[in-house]
N, C-alpha and C. Protein backbone atom coordinates (compact mmCIF):
# COMPACT_ATOMS: atom_id res chain seq x y z
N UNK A 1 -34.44 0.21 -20.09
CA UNK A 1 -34.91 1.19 -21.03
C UNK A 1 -36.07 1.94 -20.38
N UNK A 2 -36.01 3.50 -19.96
CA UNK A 2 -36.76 4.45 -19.19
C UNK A 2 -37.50 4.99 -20.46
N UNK A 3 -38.53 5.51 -20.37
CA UNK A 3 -39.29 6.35 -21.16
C UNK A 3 -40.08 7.23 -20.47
N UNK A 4 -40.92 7.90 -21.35
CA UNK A 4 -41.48 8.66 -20.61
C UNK A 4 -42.17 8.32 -20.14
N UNK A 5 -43.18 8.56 -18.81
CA UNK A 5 -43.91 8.14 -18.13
C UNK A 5 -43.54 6.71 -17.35
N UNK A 6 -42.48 6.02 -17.28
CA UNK A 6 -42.47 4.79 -16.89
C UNK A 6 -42.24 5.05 -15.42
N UNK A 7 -42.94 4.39 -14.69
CA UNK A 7 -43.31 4.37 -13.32
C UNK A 7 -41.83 3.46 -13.12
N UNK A 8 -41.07 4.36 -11.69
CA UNK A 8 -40.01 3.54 -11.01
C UNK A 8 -40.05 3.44 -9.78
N UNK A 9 -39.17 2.70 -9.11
CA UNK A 9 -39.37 2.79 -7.60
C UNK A 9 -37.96 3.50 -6.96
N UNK A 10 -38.59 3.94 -5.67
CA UNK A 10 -37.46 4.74 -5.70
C UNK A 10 -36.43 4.16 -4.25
N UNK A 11 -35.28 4.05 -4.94
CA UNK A 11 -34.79 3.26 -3.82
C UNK A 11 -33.53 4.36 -3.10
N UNK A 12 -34.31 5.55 -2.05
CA UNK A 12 -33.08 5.81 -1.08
C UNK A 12 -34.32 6.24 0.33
N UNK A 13 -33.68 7.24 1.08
CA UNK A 13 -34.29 7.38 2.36
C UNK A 13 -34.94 8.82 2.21
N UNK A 14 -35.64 9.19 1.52
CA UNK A 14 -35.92 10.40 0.88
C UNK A 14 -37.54 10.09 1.79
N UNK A 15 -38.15 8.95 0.97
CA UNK A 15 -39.51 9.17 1.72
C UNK A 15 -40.42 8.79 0.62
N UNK A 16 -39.86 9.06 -0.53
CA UNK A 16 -40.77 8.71 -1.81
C UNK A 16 -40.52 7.34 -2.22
N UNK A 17 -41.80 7.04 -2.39
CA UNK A 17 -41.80 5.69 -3.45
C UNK A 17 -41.67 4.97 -4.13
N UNK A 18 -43.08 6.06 -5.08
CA UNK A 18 -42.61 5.78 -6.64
C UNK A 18 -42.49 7.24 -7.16
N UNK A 19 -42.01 7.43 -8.45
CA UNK A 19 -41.79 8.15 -9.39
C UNK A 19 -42.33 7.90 -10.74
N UNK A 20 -42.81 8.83 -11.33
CA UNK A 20 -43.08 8.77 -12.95
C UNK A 20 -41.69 9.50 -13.38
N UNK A 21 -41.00 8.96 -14.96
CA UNK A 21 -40.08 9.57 -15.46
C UNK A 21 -40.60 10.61 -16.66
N UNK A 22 -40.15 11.87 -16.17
CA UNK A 22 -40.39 12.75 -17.47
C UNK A 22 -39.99 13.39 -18.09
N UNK A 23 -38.68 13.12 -18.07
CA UNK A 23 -37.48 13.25 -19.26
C UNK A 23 -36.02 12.92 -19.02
N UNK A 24 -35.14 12.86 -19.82
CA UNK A 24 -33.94 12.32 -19.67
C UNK A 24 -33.07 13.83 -19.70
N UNK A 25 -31.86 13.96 -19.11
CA UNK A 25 -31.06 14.98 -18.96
C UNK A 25 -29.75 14.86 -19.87
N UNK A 26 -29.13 15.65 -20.62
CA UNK A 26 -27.91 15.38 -20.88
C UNK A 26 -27.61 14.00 -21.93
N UNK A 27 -28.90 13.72 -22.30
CA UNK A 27 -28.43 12.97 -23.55
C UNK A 27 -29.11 13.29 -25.18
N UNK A 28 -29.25 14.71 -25.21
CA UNK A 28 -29.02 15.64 -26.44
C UNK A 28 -29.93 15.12 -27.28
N UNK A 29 -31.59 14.49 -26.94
CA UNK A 29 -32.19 14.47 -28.24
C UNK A 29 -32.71 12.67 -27.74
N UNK A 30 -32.06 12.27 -27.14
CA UNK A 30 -32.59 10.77 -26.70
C UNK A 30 -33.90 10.62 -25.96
N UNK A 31 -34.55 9.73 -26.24
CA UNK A 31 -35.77 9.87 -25.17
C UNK A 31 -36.41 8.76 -24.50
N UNK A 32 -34.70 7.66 -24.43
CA UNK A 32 -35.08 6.69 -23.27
C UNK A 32 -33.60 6.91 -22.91
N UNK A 33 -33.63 6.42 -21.18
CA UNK A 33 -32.58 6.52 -19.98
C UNK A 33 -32.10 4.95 -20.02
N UNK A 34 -30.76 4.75 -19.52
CA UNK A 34 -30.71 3.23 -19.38
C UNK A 34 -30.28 3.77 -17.78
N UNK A 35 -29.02 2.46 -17.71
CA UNK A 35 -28.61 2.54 -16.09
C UNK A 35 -27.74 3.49 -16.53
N UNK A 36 -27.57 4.28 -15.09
CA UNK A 36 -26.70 5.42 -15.02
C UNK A 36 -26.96 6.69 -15.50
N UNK A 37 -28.00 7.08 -16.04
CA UNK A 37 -28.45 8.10 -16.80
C UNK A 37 -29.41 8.84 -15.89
N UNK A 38 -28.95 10.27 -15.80
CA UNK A 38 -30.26 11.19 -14.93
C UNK A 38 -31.12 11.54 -15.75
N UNK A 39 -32.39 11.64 -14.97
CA UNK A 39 -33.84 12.06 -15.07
C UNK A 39 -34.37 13.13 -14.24
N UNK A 40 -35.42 13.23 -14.86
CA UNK A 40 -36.12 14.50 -14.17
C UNK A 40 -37.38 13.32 -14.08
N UNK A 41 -37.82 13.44 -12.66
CA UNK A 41 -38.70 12.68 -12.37
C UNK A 41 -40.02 13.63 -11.48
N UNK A 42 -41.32 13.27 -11.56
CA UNK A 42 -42.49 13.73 -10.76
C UNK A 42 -42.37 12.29 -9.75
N UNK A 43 -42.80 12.52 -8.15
CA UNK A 43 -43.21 11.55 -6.94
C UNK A 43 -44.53 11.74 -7.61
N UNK A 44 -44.41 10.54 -7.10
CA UNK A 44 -45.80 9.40 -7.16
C UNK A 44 -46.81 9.09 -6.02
N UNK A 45 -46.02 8.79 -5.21
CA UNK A 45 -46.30 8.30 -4.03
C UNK A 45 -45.22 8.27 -2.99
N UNK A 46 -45.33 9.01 -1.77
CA UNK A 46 -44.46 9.46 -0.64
C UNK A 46 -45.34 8.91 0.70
N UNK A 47 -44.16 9.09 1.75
CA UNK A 47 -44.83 8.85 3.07
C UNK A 47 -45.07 10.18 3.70
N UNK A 48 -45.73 10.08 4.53
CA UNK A 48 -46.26 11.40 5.17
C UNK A 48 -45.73 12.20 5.69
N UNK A 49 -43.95 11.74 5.59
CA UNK A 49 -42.89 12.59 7.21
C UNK A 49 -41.30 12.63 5.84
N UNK A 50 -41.98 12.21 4.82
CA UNK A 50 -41.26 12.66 3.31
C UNK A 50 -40.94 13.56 3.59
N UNK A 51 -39.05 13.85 3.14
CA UNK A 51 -38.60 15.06 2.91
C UNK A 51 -39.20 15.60 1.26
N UNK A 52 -39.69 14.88 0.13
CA UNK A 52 -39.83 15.13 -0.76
C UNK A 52 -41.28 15.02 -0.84
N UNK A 53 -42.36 15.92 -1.18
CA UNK A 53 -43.96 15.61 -0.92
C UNK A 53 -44.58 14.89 -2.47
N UNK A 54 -45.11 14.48 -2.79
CA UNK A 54 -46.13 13.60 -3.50
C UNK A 54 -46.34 15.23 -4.87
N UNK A 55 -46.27 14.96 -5.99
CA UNK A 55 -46.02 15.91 -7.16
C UNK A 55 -44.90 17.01 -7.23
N UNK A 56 -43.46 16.74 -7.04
CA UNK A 56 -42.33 17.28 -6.65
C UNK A 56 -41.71 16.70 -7.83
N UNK A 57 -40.88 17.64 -8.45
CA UNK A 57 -40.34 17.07 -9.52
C UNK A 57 -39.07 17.59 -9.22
N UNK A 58 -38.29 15.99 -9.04
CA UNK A 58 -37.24 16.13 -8.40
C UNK A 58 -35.88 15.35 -9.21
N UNK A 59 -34.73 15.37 -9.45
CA UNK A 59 -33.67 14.46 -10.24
C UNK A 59 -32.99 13.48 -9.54
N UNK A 60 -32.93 12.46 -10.99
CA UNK A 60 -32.61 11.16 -9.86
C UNK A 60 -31.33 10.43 -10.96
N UNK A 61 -30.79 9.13 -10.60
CA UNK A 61 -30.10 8.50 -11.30
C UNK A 61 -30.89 7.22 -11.34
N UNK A 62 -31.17 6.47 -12.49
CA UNK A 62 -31.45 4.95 -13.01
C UNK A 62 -30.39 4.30 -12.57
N UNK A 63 -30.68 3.48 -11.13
CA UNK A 63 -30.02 2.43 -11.38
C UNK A 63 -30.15 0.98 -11.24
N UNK A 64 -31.78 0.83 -11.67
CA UNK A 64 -31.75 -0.70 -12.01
C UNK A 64 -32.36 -0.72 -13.29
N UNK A 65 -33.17 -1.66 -14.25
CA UNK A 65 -33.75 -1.53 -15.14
C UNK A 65 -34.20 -2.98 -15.61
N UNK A 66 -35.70 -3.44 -15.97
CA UNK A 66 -36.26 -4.23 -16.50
C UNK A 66 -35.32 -4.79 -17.70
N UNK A 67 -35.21 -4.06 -18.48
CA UNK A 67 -34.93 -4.54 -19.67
C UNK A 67 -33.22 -5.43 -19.54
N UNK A 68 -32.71 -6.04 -20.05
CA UNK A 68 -31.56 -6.98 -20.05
C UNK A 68 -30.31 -5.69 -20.21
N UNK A 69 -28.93 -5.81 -19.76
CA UNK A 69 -27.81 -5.18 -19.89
C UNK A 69 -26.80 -6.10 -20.22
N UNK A 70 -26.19 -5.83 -21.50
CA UNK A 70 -25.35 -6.69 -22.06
C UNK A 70 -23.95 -6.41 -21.36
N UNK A 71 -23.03 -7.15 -20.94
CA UNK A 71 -22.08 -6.72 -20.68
C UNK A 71 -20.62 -6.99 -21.82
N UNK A 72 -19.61 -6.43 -21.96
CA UNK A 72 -18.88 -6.85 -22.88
C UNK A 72 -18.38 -8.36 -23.34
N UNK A 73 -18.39 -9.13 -22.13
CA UNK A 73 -17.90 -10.53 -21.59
C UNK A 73 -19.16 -11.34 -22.12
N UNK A 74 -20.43 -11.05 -22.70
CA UNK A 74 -21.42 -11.54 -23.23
C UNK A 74 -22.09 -12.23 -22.15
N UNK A 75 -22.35 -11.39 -20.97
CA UNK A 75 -23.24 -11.98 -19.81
C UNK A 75 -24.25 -10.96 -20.46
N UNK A 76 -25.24 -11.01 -19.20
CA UNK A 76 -26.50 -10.13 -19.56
C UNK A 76 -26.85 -10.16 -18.09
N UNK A 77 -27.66 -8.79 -17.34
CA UNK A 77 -28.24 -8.63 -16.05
C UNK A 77 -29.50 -8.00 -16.60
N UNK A 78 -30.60 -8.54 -15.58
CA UNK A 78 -31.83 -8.05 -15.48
C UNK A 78 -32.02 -7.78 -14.06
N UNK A 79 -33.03 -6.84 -13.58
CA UNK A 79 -33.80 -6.81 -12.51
C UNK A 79 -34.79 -7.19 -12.20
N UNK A 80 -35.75 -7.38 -11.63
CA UNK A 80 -37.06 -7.37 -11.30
C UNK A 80 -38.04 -6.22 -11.40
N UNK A 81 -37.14 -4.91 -10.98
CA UNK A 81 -37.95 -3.44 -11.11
C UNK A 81 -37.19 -2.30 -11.86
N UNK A 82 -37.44 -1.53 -12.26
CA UNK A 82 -37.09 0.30 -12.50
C UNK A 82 -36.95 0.54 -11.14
N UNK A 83 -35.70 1.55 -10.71
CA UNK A 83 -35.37 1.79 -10.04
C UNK A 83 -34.98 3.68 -9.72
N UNK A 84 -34.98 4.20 -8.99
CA UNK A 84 -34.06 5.40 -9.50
C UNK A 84 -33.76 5.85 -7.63
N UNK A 85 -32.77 6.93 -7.93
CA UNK A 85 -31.99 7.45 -6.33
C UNK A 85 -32.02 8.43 -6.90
């Protein structure tokens, strides 16, 4: 469960870190993201040779998430972090 402002990490080869989330795309009025859902995100924190620089507000996909994911089969997955690509 993404909200606004929830700090994620960002997991590809871009250069950035972290991310703050600051809004959800395409879900008409919702204003938390689960997995699979794009965002419009601000960098947080980048490396210095970043294709993406540090206050870039850039779109990403959720795909890990703190909170539990039920699956139909009545398992459940958690992560360790917020994630986004």
């Amino acid at each position: 469960m993404i909200r606004m402002r929830t700090m994620l990490e960002v997991a590809d080869n871009t250069g950035a870190k972290k991310a703050s989330c600051i809004g959800v795309i395409g879900r008409s009025g919702r204003l938390i993201a689960e997995v699979g859902d794009i965002i419009s995100a601000n960098v947080k924190e980048a490396t210095p040779d970043a294709t993406v620089k540090k206050g870039e507000v850039v779109k990403g996909v959720v795909v890990r998430t703190k909170n539990k994911i039920r699956r139909p089969d009545g398992t459940s997955l958690r992560f360790d972090s917020n994630a986004l690509v």
